[in-house]
PDB file of N, CA and C in Angstrom:
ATOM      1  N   UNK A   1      76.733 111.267 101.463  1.00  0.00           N
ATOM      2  CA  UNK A   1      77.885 112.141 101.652  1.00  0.00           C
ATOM      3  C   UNK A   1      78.748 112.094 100.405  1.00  0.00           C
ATOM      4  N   UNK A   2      79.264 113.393  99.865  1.00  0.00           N
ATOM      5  CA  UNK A   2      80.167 113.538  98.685  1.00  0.00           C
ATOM      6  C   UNK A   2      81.546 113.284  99.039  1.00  0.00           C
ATOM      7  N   UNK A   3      82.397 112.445  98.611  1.00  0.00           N
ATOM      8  CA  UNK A   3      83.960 111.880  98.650  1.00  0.00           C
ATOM      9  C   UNK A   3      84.428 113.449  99.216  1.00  0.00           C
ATOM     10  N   UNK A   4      84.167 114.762  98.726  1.00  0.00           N
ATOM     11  CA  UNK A   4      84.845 115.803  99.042  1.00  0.00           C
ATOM     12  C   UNK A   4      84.736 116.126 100.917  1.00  0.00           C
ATOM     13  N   UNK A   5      83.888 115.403 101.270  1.00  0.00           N
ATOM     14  CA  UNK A   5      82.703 115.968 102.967  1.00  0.00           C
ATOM     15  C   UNK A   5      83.757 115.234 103.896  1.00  0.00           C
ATOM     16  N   UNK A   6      84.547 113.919 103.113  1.00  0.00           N
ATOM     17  CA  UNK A   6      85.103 113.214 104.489  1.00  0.00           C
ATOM     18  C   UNK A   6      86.109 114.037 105.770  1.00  0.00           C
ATOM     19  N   UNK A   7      86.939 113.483 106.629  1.00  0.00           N
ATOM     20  CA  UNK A   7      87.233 113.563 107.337  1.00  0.00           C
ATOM     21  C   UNK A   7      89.034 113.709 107.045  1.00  0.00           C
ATOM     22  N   UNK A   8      89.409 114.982 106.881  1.00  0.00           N
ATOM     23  CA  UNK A   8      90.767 115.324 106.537  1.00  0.00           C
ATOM     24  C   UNK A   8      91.837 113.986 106.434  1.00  0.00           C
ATOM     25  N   UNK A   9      91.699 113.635 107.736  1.00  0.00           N
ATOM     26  CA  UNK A   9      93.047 111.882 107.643  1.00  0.00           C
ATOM     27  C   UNK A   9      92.210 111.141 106.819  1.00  0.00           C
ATOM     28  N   UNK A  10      91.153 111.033 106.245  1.00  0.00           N
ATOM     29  CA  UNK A  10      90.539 109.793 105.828  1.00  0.00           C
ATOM     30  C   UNK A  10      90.835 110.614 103.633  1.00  0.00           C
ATOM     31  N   UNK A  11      90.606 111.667 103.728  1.00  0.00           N
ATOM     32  CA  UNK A  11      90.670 112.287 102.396  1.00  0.00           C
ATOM     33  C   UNK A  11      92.540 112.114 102.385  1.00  0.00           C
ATOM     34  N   UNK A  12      93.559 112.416 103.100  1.00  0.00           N
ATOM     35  CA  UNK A  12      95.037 112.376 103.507  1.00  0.00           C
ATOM     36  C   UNK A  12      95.216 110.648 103.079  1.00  0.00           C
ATOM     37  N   UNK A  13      94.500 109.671 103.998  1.00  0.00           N
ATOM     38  CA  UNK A  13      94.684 108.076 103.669  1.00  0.00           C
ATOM     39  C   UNK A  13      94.713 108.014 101.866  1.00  0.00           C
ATOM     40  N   UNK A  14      93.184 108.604 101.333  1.00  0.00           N
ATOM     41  CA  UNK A  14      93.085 108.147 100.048  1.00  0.00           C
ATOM     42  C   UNK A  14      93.969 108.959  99.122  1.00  0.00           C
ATOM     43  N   UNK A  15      94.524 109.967  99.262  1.00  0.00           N
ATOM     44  CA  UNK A  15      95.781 110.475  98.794  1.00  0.00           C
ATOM     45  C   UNK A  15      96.933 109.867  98.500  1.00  0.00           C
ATOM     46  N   UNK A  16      97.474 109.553  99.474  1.00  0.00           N
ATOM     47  CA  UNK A  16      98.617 108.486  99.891  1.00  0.00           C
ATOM     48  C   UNK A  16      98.262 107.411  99.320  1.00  0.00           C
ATOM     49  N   UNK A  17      97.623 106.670  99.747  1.00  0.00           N
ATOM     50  CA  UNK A  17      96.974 105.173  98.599  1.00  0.00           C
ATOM     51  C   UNK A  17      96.937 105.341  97.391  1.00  0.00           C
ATOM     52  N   UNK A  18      96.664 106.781  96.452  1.00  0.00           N
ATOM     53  CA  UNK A  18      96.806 106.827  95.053  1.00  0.00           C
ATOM     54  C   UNK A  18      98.114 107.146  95.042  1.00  0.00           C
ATOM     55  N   UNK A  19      98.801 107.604  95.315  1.00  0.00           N
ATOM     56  CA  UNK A  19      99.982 107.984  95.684  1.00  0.00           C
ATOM     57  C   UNK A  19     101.371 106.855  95.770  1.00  0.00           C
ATOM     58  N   UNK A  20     100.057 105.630  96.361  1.00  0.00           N
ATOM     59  CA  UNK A  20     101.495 104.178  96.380  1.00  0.00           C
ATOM     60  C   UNK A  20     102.470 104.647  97.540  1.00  0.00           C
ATOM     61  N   UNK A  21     102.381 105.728  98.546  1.00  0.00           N
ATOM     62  CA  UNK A  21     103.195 106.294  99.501  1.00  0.00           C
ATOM     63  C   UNK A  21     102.673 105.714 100.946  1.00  0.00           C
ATOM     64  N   UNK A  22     103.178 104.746 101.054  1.00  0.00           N
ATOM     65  CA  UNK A  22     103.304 103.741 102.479  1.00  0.00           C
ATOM     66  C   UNK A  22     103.530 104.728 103.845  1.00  0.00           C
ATOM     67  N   UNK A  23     104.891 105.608 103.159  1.00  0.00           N
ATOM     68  CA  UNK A  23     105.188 106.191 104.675  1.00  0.00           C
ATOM     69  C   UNK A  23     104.302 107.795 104.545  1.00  0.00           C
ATOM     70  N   UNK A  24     103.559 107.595 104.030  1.00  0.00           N
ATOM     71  CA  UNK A  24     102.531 109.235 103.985  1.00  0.00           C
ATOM     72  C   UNK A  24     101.345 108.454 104.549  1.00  0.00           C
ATOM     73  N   UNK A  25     100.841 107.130 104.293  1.00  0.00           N
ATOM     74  CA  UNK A  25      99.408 106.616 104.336  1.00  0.00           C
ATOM     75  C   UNK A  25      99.918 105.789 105.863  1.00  0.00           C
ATOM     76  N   UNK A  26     101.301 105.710 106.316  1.00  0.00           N
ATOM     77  CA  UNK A  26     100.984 105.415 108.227  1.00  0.00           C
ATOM     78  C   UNK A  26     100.827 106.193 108.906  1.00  0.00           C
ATOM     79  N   UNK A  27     101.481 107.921 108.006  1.00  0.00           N
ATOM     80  CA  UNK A  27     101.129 108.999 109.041  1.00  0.00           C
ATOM     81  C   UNK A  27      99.899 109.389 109.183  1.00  0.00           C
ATOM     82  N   UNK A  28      98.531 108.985 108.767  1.00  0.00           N
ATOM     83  CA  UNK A  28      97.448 109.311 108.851  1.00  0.00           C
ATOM     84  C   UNK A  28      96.841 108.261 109.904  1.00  0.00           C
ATOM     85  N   UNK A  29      97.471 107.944 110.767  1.00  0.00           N
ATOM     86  CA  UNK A  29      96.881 107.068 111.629  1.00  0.00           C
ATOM     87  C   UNK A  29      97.835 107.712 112.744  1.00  0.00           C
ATOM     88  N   UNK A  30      96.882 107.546 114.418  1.00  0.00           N
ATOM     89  CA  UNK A  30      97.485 107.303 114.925  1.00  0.00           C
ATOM     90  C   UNK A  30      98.712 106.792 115.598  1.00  0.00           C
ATOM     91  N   UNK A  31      99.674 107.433 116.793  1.00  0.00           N
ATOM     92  CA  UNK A  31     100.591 105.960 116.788  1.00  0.00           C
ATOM     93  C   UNK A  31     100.689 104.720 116.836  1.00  0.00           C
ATOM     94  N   UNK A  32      99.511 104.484 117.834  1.00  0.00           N
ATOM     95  CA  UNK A  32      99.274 103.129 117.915  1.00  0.00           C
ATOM     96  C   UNK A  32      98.101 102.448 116.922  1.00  0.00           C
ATOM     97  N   UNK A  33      97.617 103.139 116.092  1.00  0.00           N
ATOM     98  CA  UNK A  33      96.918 102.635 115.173  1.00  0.00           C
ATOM     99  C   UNK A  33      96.869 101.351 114.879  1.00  0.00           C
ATOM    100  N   UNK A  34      95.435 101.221 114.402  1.00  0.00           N
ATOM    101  CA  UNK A  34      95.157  99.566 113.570  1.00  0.00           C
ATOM    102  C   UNK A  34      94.734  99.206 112.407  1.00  0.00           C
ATOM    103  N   UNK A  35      94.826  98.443 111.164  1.00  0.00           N
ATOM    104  CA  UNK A  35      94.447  97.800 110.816  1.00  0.00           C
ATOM    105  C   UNK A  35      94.123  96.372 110.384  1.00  0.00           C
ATOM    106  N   UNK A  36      92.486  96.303 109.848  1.00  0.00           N
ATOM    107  CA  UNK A  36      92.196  95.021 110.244  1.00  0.00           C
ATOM    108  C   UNK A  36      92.364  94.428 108.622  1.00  0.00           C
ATOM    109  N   UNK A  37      92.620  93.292 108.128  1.00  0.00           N
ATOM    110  CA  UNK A  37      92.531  93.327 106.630  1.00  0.00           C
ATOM    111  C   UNK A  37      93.262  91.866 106.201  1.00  0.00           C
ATOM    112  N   UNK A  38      92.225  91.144 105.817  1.00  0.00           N
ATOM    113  CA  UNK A  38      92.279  89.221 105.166  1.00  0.00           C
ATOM    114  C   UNK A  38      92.744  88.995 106.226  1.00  0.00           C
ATOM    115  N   UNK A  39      91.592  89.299 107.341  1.00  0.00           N
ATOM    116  CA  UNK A  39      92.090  88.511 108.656  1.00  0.00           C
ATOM    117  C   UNK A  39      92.923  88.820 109.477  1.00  0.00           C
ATOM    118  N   UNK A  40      94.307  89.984 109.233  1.00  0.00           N
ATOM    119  CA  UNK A  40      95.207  89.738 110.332  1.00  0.00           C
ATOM    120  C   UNK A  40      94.791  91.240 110.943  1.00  0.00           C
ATOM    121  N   UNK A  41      95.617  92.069 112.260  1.00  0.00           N
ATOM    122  CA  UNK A  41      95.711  93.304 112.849  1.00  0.00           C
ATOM    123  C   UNK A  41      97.348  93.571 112.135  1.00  0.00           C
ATOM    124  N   UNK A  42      97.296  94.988 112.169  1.00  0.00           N
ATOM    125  CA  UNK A  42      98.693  95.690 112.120  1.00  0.00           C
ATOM    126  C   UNK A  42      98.532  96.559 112.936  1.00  0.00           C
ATOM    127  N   UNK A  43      99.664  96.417 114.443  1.00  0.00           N
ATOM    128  CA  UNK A  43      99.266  97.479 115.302  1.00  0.00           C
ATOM    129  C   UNK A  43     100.717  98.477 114.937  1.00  0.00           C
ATOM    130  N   UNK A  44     100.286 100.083 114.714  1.00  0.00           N
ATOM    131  CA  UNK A  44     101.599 100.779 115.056  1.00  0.00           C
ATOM    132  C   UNK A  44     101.549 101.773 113.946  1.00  0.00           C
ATOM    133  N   UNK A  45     102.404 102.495 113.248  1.00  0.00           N
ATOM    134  CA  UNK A  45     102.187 103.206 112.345  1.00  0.00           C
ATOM    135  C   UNK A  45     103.359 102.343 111.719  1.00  0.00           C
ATOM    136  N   UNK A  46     104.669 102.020 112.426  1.00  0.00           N
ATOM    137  CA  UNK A  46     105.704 100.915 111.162  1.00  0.00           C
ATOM    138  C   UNK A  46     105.344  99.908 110.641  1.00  0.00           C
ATOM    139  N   UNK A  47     103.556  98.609 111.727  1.00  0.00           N
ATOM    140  CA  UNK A  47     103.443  98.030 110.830  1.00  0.00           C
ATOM    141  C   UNK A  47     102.787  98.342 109.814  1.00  0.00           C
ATOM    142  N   UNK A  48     101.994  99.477 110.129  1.00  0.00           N
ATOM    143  CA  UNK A  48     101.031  99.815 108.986  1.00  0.00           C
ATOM    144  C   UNK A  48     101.852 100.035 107.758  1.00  0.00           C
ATOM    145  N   UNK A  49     102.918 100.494 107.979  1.00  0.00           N
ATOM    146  CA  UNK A  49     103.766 101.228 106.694  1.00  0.00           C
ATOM    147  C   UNK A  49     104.616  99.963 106.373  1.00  0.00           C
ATOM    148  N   UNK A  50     104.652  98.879 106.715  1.00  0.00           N
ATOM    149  CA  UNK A  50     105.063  97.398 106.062  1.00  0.00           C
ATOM    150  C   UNK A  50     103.984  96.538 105.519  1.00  0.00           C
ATOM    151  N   UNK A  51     102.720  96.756 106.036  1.00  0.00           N
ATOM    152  CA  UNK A  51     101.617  95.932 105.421  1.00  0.00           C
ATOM    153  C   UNK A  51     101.461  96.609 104.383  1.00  0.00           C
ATOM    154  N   UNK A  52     101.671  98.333 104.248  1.00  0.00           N
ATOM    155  CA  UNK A  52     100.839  99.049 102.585  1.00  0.00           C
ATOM    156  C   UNK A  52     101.878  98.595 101.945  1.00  0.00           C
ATOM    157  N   UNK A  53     103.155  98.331 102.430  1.00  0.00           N
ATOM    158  CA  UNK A  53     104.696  98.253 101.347  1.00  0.00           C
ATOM    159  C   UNK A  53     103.816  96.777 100.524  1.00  0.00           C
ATOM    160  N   UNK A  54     103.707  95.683 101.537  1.00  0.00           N
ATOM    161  CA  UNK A  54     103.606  94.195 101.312  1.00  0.00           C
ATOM    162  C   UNK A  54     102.144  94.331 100.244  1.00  0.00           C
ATOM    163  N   UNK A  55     101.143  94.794 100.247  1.00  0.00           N
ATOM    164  CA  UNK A  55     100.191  94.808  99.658  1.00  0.00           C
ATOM    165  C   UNK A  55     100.303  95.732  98.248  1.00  0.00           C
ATOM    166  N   UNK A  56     100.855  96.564  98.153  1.00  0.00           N
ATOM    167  CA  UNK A  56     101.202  96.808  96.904  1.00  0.00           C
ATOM    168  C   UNK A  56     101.764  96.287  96.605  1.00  0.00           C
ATOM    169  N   UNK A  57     103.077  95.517  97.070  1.00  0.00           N
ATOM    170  CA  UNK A  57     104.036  94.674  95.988  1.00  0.00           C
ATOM    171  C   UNK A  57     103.213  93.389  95.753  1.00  0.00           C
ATOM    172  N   UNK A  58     102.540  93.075  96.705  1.00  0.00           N
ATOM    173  CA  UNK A  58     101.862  91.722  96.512  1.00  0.00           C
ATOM    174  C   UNK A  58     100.788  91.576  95.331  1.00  0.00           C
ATOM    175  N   UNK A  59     100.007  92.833  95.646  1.00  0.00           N
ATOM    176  CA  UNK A  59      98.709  92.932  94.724  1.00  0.00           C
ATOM    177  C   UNK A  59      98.407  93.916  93.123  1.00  0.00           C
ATOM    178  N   UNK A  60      99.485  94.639  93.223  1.00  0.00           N
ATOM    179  CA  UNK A  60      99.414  95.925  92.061  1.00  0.00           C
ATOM    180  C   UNK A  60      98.038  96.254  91.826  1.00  0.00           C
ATOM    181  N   UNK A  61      97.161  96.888  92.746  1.00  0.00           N
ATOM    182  CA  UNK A  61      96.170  97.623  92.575  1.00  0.00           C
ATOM    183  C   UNK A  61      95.515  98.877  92.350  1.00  0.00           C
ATOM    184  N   UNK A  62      94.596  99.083  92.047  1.00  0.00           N
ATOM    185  CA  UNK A  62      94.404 100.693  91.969  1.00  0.00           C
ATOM    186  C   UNK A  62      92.815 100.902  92.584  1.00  0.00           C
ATOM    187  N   UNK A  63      92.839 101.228  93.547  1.00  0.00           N
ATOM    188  CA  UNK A  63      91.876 101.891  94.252  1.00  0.00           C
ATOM    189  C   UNK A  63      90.977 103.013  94.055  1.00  0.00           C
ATOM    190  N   UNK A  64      89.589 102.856  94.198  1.00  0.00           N
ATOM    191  CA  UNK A  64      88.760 103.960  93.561  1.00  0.00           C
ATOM    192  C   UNK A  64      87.395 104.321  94.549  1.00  0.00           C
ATOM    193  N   UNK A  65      87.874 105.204  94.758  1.00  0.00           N
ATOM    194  CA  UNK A  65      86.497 105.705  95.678  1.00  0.00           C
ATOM    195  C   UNK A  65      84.775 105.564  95.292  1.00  0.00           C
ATOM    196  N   UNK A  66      84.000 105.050  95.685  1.00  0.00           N
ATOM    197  CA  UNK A  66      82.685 104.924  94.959  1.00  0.00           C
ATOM    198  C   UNK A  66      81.849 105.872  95.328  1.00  0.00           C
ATOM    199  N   UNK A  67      81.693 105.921  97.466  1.00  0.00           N
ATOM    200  CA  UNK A  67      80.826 106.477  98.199  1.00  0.00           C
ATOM    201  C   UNK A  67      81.531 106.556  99.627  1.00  0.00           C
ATOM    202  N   UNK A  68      80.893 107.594 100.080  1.00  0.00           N
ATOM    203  CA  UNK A  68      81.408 107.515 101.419  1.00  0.00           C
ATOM    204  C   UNK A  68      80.365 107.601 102.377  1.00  0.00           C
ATOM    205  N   UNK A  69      80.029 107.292 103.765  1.00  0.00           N
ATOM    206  CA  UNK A  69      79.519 107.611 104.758  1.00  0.00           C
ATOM    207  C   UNK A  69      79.971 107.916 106.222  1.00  0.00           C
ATOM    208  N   UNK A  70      79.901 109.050 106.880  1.00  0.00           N
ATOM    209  CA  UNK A  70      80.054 109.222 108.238  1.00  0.00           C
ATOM    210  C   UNK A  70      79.146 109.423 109.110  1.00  0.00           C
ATOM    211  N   UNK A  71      79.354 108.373 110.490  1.00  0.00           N
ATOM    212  CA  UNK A  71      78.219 108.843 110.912  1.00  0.00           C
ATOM    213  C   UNK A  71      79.048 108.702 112.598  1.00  0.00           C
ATOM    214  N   UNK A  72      79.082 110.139 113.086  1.00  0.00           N
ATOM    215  CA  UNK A  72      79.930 110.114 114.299  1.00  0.00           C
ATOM    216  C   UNK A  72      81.204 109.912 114.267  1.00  0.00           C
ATOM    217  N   UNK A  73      82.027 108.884 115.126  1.00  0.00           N
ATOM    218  CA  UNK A  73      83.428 109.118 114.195  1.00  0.00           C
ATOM    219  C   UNK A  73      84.008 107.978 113.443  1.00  0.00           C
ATOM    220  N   UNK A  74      83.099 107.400 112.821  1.00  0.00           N
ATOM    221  CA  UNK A  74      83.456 106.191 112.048  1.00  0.00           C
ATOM    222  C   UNK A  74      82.928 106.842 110.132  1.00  0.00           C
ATOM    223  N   UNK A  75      83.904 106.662 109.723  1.00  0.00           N
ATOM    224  CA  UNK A  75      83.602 107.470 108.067  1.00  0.00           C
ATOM    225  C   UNK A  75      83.891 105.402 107.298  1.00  0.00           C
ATOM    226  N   UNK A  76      83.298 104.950 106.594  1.00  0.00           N
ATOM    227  CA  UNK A  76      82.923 104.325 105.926  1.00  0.00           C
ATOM    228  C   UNK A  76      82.758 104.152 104.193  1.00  0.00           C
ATOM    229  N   UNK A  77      84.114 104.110 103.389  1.00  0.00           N
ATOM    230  CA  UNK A  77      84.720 104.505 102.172  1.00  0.00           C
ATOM    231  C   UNK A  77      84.147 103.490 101.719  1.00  0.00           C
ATOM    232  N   UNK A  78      83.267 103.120 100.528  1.00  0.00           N
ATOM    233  CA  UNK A  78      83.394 101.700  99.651  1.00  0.00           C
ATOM    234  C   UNK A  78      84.258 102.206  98.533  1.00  0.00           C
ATOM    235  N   UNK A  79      84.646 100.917  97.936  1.00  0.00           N
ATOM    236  CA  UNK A  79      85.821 101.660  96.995  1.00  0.00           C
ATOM    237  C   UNK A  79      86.045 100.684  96.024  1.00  0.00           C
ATOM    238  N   UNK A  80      86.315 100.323  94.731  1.00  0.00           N
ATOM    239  CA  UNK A  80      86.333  99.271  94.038  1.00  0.00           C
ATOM    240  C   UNK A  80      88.148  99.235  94.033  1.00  0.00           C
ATOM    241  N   UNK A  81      88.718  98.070  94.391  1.00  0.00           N
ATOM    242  CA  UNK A  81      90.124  97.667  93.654  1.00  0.00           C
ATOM    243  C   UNK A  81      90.011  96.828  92.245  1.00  0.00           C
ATOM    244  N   UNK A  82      90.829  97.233  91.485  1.00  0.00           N
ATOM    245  CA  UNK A  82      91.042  96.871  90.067  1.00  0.00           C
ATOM    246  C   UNK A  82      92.267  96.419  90.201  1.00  0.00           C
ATOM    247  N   UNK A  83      92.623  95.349  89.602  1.00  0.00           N
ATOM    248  CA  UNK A  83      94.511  95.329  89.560  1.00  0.00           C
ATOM    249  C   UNK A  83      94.689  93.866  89.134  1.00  0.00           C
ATOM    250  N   UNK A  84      95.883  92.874  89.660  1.00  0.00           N
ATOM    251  CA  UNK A  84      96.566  92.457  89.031  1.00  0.00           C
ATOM    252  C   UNK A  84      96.473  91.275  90.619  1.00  0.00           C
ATOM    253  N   UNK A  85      95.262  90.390  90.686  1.00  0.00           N
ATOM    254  CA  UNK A  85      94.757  89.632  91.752  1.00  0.00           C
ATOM    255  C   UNK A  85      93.702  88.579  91.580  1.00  0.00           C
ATOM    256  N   UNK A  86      93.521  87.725  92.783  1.00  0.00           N
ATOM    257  CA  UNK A  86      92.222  86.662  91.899  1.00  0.00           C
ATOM    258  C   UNK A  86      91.019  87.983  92.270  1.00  0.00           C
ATOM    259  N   UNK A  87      89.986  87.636  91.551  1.00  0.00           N
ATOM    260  CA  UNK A  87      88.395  87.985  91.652  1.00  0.00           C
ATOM    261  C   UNK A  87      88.116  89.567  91.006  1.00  0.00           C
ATOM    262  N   UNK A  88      89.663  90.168  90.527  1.00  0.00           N
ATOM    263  CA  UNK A  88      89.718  91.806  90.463  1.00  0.00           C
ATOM    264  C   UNK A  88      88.211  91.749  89.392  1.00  0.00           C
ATOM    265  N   UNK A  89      87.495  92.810  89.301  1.00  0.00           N
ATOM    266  CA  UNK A  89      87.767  93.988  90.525  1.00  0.00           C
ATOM    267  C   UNK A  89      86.514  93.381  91.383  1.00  0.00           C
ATOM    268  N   UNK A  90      87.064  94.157  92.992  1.00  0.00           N
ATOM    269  CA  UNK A  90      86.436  93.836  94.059  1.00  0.00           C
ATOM    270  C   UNK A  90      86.199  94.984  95.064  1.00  0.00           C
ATOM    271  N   UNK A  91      84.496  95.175  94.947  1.00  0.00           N
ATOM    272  CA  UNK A  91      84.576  96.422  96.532  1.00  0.00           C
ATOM    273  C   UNK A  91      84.370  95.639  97.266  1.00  0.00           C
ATOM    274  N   UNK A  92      85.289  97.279  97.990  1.00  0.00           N
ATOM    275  CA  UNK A  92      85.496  96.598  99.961  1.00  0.00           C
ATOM    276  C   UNK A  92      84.692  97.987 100.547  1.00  0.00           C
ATOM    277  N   UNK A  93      84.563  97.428 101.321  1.00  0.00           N
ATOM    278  CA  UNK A  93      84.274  98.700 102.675  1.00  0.00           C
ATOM    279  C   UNK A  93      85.199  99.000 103.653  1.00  0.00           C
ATOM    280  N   UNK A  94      86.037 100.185 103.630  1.00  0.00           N
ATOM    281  CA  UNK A  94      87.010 100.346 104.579  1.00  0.00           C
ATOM    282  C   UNK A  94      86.494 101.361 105.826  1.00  0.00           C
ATOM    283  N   UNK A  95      86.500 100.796 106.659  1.00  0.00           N
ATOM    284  CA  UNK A  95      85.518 102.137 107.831  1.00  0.00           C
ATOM    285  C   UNK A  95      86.758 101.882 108.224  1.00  0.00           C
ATOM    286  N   UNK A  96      87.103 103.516 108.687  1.00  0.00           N
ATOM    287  CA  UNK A  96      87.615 104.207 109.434  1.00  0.00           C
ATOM    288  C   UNK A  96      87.042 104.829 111.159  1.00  0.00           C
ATOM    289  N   UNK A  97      87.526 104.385 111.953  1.00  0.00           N
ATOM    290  CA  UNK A  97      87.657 105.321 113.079  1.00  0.00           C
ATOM    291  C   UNK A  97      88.593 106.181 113.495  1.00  0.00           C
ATOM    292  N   UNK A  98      88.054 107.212 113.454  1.00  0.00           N
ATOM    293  CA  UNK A  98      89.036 108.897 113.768  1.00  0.00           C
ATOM    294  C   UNK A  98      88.599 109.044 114.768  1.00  0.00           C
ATOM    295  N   UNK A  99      90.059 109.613 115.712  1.00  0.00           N
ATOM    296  CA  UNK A  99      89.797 110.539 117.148  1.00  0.00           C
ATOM    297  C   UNK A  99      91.076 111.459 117.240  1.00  0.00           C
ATOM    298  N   UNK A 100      90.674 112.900 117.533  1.00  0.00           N
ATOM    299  CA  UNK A 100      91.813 113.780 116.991  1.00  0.00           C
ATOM    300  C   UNK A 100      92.303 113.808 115.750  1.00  0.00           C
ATOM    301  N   UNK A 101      91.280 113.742 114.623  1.00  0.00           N
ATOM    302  CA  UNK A 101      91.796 114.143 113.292  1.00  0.00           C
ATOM    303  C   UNK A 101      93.131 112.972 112.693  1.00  0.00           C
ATOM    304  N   UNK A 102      93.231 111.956 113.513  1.00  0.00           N
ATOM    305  CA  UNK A 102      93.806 110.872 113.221  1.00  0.00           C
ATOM    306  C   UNK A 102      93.406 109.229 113.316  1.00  0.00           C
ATOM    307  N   UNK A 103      93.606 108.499 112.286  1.00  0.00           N
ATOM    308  CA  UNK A 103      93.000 107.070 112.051  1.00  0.00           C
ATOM    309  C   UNK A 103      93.620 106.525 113.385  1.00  0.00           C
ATOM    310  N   UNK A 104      92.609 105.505 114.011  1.00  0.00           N
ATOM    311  CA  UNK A 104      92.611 104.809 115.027  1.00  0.00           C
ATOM    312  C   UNK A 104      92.748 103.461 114.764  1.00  0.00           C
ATOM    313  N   UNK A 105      91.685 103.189 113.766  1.00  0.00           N
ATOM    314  CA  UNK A 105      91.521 102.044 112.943  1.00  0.00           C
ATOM    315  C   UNK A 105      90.825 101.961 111.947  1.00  0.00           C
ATOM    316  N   UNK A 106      91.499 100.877 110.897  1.00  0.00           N
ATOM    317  CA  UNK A 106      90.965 101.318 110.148  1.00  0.00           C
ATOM    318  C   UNK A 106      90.436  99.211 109.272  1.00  0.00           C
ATOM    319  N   UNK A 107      88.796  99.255 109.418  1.00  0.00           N
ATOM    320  CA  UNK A 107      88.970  97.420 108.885  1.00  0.00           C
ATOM    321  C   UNK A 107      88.736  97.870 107.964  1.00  0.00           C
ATOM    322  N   UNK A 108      89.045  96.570 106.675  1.00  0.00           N
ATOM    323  CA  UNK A 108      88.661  96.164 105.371  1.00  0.00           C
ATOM    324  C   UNK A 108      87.932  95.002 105.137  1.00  0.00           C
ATOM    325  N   UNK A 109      86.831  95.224 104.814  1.00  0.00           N
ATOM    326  CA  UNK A 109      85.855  94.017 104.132  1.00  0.00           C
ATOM    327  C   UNK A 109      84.774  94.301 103.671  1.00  0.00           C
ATOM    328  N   UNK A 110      84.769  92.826 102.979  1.00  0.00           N
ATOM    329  CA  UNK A 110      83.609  92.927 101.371  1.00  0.00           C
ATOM    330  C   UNK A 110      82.471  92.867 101.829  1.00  0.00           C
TER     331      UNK A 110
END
């Protein structure tokens, strides 16, 4: 699948993430949305929009799309981070689950 094929909130997420825009990248989730990421949950769209605040200030990264896959409603981004962290750079796999054109959840891991 071509980065262009994904799934509107999931192409909207990686927008916002280049973007550094916390409160654009919780509105692409559900309300009660999740993510999973170094172990912990963020349930909600405010925590989501305090974990992207905390992880950019924490990490100064820059995110890069490699490949994508969907298969049903889970879309599956690998993506290399570059930045200013131990091990940089590092791909992750961020799968997404969408229902109603909005993130449900969304984990991160290598």
């Amino acid at each position: 699948m071509t980065l262009d094929i994904m799934p509107q909130s999931v192409m909207a997420y990686l927008a916002a993430e280049a973007a550094k825009n916390a409160q654009a990248l919780s509105r692409c989730f559900a309300e009660d949305g999740t993510v999973h990421d170094e172990g912990k949950d963020y349930h909600g769209r405010a925590a989501i929009q305090r974990w992207k605040e905390a992880a950019d200030t924490k990490y100064r990264y820059v995110l890069q799309p490699i490949s994508a896959q969907t298969e049903d409603d889970r879309t599956t981004v690998l993506a290399r981070l570059t930045g200013d962290f131990p091990g940089s750079p590092v791909d992750l796999n961020h799968t997404f689950t969408i229902s109603h054109d909005e993130i449900v959840s969304l984990e991160i891991r290598s």
